[in-house]
PDB file of N, CA and C in Angstrom:
ATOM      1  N   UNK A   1       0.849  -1.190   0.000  1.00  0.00           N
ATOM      2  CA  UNK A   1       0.000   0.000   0.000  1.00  0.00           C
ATOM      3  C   UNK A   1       0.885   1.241   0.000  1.00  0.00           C
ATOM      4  N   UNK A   2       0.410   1.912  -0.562  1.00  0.00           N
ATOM      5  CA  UNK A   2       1.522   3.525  -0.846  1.00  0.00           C
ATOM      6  C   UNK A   2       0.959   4.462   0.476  1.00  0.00           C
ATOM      7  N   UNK A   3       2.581   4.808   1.276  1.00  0.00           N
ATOM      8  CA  UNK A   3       2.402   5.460   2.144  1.00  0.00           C
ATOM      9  C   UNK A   3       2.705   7.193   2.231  1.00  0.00           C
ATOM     10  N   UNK A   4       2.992   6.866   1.081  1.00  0.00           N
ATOM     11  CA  UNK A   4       3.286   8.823   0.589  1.00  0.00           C
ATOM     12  C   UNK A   4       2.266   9.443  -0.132  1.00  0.00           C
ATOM     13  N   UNK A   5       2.439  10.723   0.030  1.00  0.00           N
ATOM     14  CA  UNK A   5       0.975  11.364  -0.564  1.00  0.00           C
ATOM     15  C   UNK A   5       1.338  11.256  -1.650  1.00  0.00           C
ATOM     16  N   UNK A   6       2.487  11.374  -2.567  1.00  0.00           N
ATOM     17  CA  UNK A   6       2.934  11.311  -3.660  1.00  0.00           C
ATOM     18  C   UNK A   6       2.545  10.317  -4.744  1.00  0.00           C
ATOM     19  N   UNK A   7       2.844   8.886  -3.911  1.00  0.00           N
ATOM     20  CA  UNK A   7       2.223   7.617  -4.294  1.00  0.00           C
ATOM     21  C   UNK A   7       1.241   7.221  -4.120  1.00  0.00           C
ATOM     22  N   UNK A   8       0.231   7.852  -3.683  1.00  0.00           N
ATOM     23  CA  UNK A   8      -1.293   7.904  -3.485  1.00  0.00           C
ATOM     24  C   UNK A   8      -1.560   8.755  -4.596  1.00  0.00           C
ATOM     25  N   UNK A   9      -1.192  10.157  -4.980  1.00  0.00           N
ATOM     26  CA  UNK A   9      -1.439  10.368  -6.027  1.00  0.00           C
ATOM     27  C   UNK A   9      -1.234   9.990  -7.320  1.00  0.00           C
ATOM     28  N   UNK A  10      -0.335   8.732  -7.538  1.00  0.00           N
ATOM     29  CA  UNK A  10       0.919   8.315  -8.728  1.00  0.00           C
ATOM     30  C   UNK A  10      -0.768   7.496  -8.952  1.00  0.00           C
ATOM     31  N   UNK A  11      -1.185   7.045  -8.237  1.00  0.00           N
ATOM     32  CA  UNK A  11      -1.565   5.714  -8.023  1.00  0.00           C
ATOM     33  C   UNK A  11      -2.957   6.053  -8.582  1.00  0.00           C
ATOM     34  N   UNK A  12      -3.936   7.124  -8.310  1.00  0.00           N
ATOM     35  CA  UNK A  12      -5.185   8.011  -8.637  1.00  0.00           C
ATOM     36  C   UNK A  12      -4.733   8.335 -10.068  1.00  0.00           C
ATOM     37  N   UNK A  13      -3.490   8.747 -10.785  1.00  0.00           N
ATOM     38  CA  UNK A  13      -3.476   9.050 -11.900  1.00  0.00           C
ATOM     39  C   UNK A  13      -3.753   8.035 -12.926  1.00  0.00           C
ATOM     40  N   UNK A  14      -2.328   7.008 -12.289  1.00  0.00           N
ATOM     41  CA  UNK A  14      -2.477   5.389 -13.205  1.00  0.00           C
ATOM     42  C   UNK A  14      -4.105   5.056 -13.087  1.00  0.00           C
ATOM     43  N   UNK A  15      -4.679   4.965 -12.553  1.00  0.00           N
ATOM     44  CA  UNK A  15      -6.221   4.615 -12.729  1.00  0.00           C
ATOM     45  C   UNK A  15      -7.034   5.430 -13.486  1.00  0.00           C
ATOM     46  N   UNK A  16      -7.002   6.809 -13.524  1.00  0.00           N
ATOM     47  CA  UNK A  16      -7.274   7.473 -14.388  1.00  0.00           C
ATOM     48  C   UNK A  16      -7.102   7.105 -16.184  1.00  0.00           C
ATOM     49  N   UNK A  17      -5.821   6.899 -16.105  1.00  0.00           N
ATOM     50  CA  UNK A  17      -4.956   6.799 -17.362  1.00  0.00           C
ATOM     51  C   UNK A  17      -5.754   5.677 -17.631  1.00  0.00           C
ATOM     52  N   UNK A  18      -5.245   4.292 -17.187  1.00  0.00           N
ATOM     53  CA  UNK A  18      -5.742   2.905 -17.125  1.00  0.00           C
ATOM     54  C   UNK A  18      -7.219   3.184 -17.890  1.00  0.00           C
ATOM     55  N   UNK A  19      -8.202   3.927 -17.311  1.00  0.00           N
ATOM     56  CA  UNK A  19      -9.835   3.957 -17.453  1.00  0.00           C
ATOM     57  C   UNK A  19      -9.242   4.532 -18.722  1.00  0.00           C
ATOM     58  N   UNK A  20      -8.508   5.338 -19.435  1.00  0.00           N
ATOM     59  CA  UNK A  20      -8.969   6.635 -20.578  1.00  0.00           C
ATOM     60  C   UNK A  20      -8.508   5.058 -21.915  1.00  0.00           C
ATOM     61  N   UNK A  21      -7.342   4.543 -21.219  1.00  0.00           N
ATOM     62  CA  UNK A  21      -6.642   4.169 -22.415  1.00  0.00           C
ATOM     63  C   UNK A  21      -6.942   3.119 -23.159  1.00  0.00           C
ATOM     64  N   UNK A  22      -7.974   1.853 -21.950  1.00  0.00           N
ATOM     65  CA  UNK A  22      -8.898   1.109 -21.845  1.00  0.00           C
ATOM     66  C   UNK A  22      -9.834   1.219 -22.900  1.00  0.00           C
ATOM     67  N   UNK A  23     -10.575   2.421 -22.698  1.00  0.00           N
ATOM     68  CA  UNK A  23     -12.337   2.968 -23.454  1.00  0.00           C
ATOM     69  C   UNK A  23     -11.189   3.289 -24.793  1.00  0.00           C
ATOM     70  N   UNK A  24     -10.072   3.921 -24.893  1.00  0.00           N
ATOM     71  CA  UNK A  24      -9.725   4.224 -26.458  1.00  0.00           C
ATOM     72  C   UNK A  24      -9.092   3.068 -27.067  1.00  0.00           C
ATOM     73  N   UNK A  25      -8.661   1.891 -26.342  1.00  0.00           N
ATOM     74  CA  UNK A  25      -8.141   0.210 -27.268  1.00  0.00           C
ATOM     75  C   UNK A  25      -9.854  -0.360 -27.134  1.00  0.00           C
ATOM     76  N   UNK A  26     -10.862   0.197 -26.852  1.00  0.00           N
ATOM     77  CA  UNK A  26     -12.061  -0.954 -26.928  1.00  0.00           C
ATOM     78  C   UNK A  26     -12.627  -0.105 -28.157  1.00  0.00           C
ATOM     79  N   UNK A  27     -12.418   1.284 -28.495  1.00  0.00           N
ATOM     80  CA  UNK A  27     -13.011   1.760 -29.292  1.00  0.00           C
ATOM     81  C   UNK A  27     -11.895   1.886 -30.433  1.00  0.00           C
ATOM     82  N   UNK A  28     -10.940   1.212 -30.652  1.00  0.00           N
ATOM     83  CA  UNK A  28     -10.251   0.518 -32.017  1.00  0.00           C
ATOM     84  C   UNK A  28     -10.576  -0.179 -32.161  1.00  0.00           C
ATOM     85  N   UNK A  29     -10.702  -1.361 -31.160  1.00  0.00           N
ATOM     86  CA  UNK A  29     -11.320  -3.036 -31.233  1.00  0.00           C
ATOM     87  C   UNK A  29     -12.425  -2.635 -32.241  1.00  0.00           C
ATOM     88  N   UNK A  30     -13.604  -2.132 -31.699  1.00  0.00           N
ATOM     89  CA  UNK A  30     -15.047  -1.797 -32.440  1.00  0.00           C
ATOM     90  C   UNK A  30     -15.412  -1.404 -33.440  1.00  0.00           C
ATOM     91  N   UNK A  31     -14.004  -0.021 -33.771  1.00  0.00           N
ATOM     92  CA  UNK A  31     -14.560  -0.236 -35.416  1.00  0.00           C
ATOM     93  C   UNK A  31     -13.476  -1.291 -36.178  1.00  0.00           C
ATOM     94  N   UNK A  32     -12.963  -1.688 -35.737  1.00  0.00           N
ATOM     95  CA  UNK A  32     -11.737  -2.962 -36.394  1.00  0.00           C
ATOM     96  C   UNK A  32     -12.907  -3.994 -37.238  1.00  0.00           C
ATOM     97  N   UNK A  33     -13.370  -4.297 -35.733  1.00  0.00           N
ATOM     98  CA  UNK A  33     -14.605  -5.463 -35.931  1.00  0.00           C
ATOM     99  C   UNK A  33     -16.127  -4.840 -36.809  1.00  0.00           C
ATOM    100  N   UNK A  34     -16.179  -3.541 -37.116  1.00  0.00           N
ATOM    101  CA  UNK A  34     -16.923  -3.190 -38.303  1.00  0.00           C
ATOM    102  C   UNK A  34     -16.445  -3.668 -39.287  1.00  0.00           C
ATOM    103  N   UNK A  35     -15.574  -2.925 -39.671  1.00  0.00           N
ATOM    104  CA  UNK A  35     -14.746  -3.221 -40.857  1.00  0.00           C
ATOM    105  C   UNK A  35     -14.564  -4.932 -41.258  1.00  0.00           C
ATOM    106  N   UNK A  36     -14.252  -5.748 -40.141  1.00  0.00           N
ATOM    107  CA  UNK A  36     -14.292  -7.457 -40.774  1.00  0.00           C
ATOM    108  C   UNK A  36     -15.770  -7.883 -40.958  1.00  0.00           C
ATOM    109  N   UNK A  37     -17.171  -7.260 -40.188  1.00  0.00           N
ATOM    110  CA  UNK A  37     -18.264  -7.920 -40.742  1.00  0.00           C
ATOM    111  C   UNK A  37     -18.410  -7.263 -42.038  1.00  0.00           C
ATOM    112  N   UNK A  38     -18.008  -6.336 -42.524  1.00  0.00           N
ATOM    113  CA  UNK A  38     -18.110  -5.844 -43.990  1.00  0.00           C
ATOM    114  C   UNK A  38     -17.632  -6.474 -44.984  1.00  0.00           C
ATOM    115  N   UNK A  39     -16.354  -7.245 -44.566  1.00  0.00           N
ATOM    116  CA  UNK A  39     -15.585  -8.001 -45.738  1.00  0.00           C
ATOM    117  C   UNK A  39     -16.430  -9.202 -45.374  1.00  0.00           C
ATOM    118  N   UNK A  40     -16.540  -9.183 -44.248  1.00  0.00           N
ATOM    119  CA  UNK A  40     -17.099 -11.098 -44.419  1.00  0.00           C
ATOM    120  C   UNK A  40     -18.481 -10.773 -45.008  1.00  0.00           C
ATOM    121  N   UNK A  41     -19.055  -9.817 -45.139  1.00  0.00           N
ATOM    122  CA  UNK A  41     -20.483 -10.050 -46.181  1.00  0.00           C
ATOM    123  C   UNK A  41     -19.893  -9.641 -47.393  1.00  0.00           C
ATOM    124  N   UNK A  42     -19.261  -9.531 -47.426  1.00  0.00           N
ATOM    125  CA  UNK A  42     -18.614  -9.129 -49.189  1.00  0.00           C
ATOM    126  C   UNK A  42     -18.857  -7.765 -49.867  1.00  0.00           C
ATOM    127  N   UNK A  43     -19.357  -6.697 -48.458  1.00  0.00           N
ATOM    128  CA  UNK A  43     -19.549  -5.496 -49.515  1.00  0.00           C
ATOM    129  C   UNK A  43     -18.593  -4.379 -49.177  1.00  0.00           C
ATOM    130  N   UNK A  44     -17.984  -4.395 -50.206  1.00  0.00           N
ATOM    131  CA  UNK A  44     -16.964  -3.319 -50.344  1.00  0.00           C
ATOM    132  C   UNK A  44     -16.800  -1.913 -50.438  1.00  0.00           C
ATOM    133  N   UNK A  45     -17.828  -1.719 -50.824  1.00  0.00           N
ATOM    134  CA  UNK A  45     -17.713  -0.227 -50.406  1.00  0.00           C
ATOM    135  C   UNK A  45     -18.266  -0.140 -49.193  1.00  0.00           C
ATOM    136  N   UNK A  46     -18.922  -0.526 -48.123  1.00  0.00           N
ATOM    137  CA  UNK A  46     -19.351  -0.500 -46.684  1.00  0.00           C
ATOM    138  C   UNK A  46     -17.912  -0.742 -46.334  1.00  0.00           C
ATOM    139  N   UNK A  47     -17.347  -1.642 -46.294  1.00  0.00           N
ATOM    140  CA  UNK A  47     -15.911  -1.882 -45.729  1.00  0.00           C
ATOM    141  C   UNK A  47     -15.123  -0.633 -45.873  1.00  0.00           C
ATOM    142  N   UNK A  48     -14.865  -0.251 -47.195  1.00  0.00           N
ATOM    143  CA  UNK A  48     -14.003   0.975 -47.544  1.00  0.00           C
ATOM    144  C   UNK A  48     -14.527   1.881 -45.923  1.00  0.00           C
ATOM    145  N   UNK A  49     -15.813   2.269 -46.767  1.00  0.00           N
ATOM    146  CA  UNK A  49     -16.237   3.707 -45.116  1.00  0.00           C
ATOM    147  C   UNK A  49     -15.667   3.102 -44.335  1.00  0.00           C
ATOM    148  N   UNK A  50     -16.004   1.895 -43.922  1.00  0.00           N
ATOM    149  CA  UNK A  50     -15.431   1.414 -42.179  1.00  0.00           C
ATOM    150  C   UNK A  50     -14.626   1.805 -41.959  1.00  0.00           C
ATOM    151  N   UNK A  51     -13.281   1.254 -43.236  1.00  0.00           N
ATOM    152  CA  UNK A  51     -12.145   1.624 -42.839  1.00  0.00           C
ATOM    153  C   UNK A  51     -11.530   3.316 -42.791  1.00  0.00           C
ATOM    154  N   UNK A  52     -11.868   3.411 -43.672  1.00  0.00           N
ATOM    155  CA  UNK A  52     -11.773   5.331 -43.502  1.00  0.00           C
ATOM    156  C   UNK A  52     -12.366   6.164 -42.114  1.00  0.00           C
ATOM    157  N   UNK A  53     -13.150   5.543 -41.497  1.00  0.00           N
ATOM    158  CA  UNK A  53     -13.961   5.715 -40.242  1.00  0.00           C
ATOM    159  C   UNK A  53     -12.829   5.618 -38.908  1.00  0.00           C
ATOM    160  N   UNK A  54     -12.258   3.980 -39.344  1.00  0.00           N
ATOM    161  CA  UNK A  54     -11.605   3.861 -38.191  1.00  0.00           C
ATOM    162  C   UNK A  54     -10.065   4.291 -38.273  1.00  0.00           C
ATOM    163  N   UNK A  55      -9.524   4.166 -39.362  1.00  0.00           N
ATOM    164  CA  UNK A  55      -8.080   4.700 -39.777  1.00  0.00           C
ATOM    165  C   UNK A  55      -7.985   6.243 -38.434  1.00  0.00           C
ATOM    166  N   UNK A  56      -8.714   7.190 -38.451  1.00  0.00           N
ATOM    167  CA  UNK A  56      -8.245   8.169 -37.600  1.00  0.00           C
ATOM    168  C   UNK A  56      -8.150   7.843 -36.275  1.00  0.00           C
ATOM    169  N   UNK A  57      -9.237   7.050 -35.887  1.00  0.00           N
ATOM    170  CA  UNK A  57      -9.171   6.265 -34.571  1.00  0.00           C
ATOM    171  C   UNK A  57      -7.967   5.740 -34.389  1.00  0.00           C
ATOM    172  N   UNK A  58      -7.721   4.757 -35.043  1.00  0.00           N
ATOM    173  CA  UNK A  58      -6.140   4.408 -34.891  1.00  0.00           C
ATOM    174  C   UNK A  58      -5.280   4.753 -34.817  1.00  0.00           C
ATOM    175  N   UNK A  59      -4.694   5.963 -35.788  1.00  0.00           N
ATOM    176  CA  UNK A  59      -3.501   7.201 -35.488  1.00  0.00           C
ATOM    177  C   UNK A  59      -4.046   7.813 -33.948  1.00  0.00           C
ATOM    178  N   UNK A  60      -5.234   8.041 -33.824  1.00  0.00           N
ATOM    179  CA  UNK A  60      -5.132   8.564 -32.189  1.00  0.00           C
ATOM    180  C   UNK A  60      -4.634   7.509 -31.417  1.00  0.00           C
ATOM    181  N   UNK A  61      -4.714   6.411 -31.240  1.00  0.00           N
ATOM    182  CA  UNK A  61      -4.593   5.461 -30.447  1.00  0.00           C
ATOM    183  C   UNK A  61      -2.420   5.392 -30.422  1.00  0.00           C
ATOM    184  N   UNK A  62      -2.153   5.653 -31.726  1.00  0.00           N
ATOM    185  CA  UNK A  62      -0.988   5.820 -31.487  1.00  0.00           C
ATOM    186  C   UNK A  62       0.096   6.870 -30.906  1.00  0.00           C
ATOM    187  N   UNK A  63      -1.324   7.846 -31.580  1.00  0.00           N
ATOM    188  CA  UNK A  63      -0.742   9.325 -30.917  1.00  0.00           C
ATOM    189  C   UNK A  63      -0.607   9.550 -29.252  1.00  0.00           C
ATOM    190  N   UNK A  64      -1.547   8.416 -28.559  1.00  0.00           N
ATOM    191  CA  UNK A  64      -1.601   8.959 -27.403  1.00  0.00           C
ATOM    192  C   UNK A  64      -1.185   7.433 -26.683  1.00  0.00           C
ATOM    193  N   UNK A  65      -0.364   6.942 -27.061  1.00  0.00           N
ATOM    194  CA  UNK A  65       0.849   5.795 -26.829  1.00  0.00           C
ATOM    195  C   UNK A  65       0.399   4.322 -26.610  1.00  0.00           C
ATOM    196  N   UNK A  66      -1.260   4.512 -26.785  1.00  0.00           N
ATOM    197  CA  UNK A  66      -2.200   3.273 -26.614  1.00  0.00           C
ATOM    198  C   UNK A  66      -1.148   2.110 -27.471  1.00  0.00           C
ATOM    199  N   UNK A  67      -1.572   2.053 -28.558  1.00  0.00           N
ATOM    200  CA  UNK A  67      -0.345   1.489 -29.906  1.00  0.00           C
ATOM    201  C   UNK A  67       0.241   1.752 -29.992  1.00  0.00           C
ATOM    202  N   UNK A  68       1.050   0.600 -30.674  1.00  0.00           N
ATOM    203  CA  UNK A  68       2.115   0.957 -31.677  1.00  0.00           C
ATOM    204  C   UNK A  68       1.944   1.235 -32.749  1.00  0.00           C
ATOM    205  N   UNK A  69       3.185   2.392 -33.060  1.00  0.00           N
ATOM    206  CA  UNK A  69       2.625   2.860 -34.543  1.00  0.00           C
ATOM    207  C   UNK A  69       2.763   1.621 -35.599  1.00  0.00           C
ATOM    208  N   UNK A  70       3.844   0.877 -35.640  1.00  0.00           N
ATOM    209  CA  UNK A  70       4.127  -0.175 -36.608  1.00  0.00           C
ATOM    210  C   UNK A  70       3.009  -1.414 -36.485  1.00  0.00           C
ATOM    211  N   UNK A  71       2.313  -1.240 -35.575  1.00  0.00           N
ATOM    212  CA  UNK A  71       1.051  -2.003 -35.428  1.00  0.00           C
ATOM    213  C   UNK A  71       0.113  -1.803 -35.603  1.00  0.00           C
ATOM    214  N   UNK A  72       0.146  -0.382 -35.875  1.00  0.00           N
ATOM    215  CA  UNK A  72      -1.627   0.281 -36.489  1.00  0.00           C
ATOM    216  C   UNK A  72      -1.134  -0.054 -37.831  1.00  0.00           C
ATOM    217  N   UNK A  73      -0.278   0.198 -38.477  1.00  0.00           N
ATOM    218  CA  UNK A  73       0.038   0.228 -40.067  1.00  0.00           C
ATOM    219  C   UNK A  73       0.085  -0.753 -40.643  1.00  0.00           C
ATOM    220  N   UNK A  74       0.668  -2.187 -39.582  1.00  0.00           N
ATOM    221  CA  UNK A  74       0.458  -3.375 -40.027  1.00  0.00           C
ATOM    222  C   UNK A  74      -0.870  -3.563 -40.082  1.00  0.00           C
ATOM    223  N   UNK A  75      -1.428  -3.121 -39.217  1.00  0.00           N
ATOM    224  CA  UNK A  75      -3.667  -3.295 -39.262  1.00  0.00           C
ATOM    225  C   UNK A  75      -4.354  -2.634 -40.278  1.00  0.00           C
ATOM    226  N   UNK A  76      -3.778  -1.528 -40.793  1.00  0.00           N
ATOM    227  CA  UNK A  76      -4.371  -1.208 -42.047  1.00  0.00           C
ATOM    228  C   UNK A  76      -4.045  -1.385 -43.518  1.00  0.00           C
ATOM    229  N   UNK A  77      -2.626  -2.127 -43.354  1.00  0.00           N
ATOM    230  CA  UNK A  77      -1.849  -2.517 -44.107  1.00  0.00           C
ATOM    231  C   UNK A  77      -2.971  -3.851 -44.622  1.00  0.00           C
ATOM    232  N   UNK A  78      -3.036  -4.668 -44.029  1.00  0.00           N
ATOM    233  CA  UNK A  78      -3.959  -6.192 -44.026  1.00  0.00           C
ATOM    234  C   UNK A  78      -5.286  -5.523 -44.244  1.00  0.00           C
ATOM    235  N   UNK A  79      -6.215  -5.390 -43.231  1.00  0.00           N
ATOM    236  CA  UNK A  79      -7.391  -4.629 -43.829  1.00  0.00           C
ATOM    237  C   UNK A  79      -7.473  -4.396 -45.199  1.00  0.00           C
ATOM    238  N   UNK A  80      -6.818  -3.385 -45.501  1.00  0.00           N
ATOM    239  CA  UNK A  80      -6.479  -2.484 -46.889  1.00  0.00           C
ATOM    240  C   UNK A  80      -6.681  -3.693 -48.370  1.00  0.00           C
ATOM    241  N   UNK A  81      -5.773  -4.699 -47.571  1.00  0.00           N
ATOM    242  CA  UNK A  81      -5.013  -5.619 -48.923  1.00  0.00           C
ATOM    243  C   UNK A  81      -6.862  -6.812 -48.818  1.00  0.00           C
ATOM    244  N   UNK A  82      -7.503  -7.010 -47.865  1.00  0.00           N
ATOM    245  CA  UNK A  82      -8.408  -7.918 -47.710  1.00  0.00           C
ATOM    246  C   UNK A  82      -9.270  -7.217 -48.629  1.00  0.00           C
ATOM    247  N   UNK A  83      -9.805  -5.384 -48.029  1.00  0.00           N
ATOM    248  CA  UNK A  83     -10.576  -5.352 -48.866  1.00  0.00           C
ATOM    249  C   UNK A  83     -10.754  -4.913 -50.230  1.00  0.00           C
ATOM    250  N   UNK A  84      -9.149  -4.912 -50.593  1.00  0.00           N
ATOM    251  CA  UNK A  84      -8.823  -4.513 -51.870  1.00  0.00           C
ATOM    252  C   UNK A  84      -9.303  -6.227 -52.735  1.00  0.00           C
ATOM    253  N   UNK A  85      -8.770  -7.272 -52.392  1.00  0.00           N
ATOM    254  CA  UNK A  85      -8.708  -8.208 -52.898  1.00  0.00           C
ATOM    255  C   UNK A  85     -10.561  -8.840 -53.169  1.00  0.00           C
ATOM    256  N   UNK A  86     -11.320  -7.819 -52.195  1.00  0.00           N
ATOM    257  CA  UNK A  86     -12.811  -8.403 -52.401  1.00  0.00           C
ATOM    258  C   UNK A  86     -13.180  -7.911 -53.721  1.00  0.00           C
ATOM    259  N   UNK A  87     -12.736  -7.155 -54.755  1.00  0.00           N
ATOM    260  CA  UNK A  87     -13.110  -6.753 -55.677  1.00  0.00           C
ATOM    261  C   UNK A  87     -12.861  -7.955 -56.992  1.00  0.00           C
ATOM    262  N   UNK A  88     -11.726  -8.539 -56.697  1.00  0.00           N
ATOM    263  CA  UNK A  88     -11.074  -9.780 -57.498  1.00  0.00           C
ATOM    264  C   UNK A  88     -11.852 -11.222 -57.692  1.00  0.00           C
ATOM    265  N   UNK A  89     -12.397 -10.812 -55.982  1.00  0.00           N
ATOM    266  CA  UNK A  89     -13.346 -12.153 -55.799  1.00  0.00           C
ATOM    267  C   UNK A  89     -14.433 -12.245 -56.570  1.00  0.00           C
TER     268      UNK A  89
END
């Protein structure tokens, strides 16, 4: 248990943080998972919006240290190439 006021406050922040950073990786998760029921019904231009929807979500998520950047890019990198390739299908 933290016996300094210091670490009582360290401790009120991390929970703070914890709650913000939480609600902003569940709200990448959410539109992520838009974007795959779009490809899995096969319509592509719904997918496209998705992804254009969530792409800014994601740079925030990196901007504010949630992600990694080389891990959002790999996620839109794949996305990108899935729902490029639904047009072929």
């Amino acid at each position: 248990m933290a016996n300094t006021a210091s670490a009582r406050k360290r401790i009120r922040q991390n929970e703070r943080r914890n709650a913000r950073n939480t609600a902003r990786l569940s709200r990448v998760r959410t539109f992520v998972k838009k974007i795959e029921a779009a490809i899995a019904t096969g319509k592509k231009e719904d997918a496209v919006v998705a992804l254009r929807e969530a792409q800014p979500e994601m740079q925030r998520a990196v901007g504010k240290g949630v992600l990694h950047a080389n891990t959002v890019a790999r996620r839109i990198s794949r996305l990108s190439a899935r729902i490029k390739s639904l047009a072929a299908a």
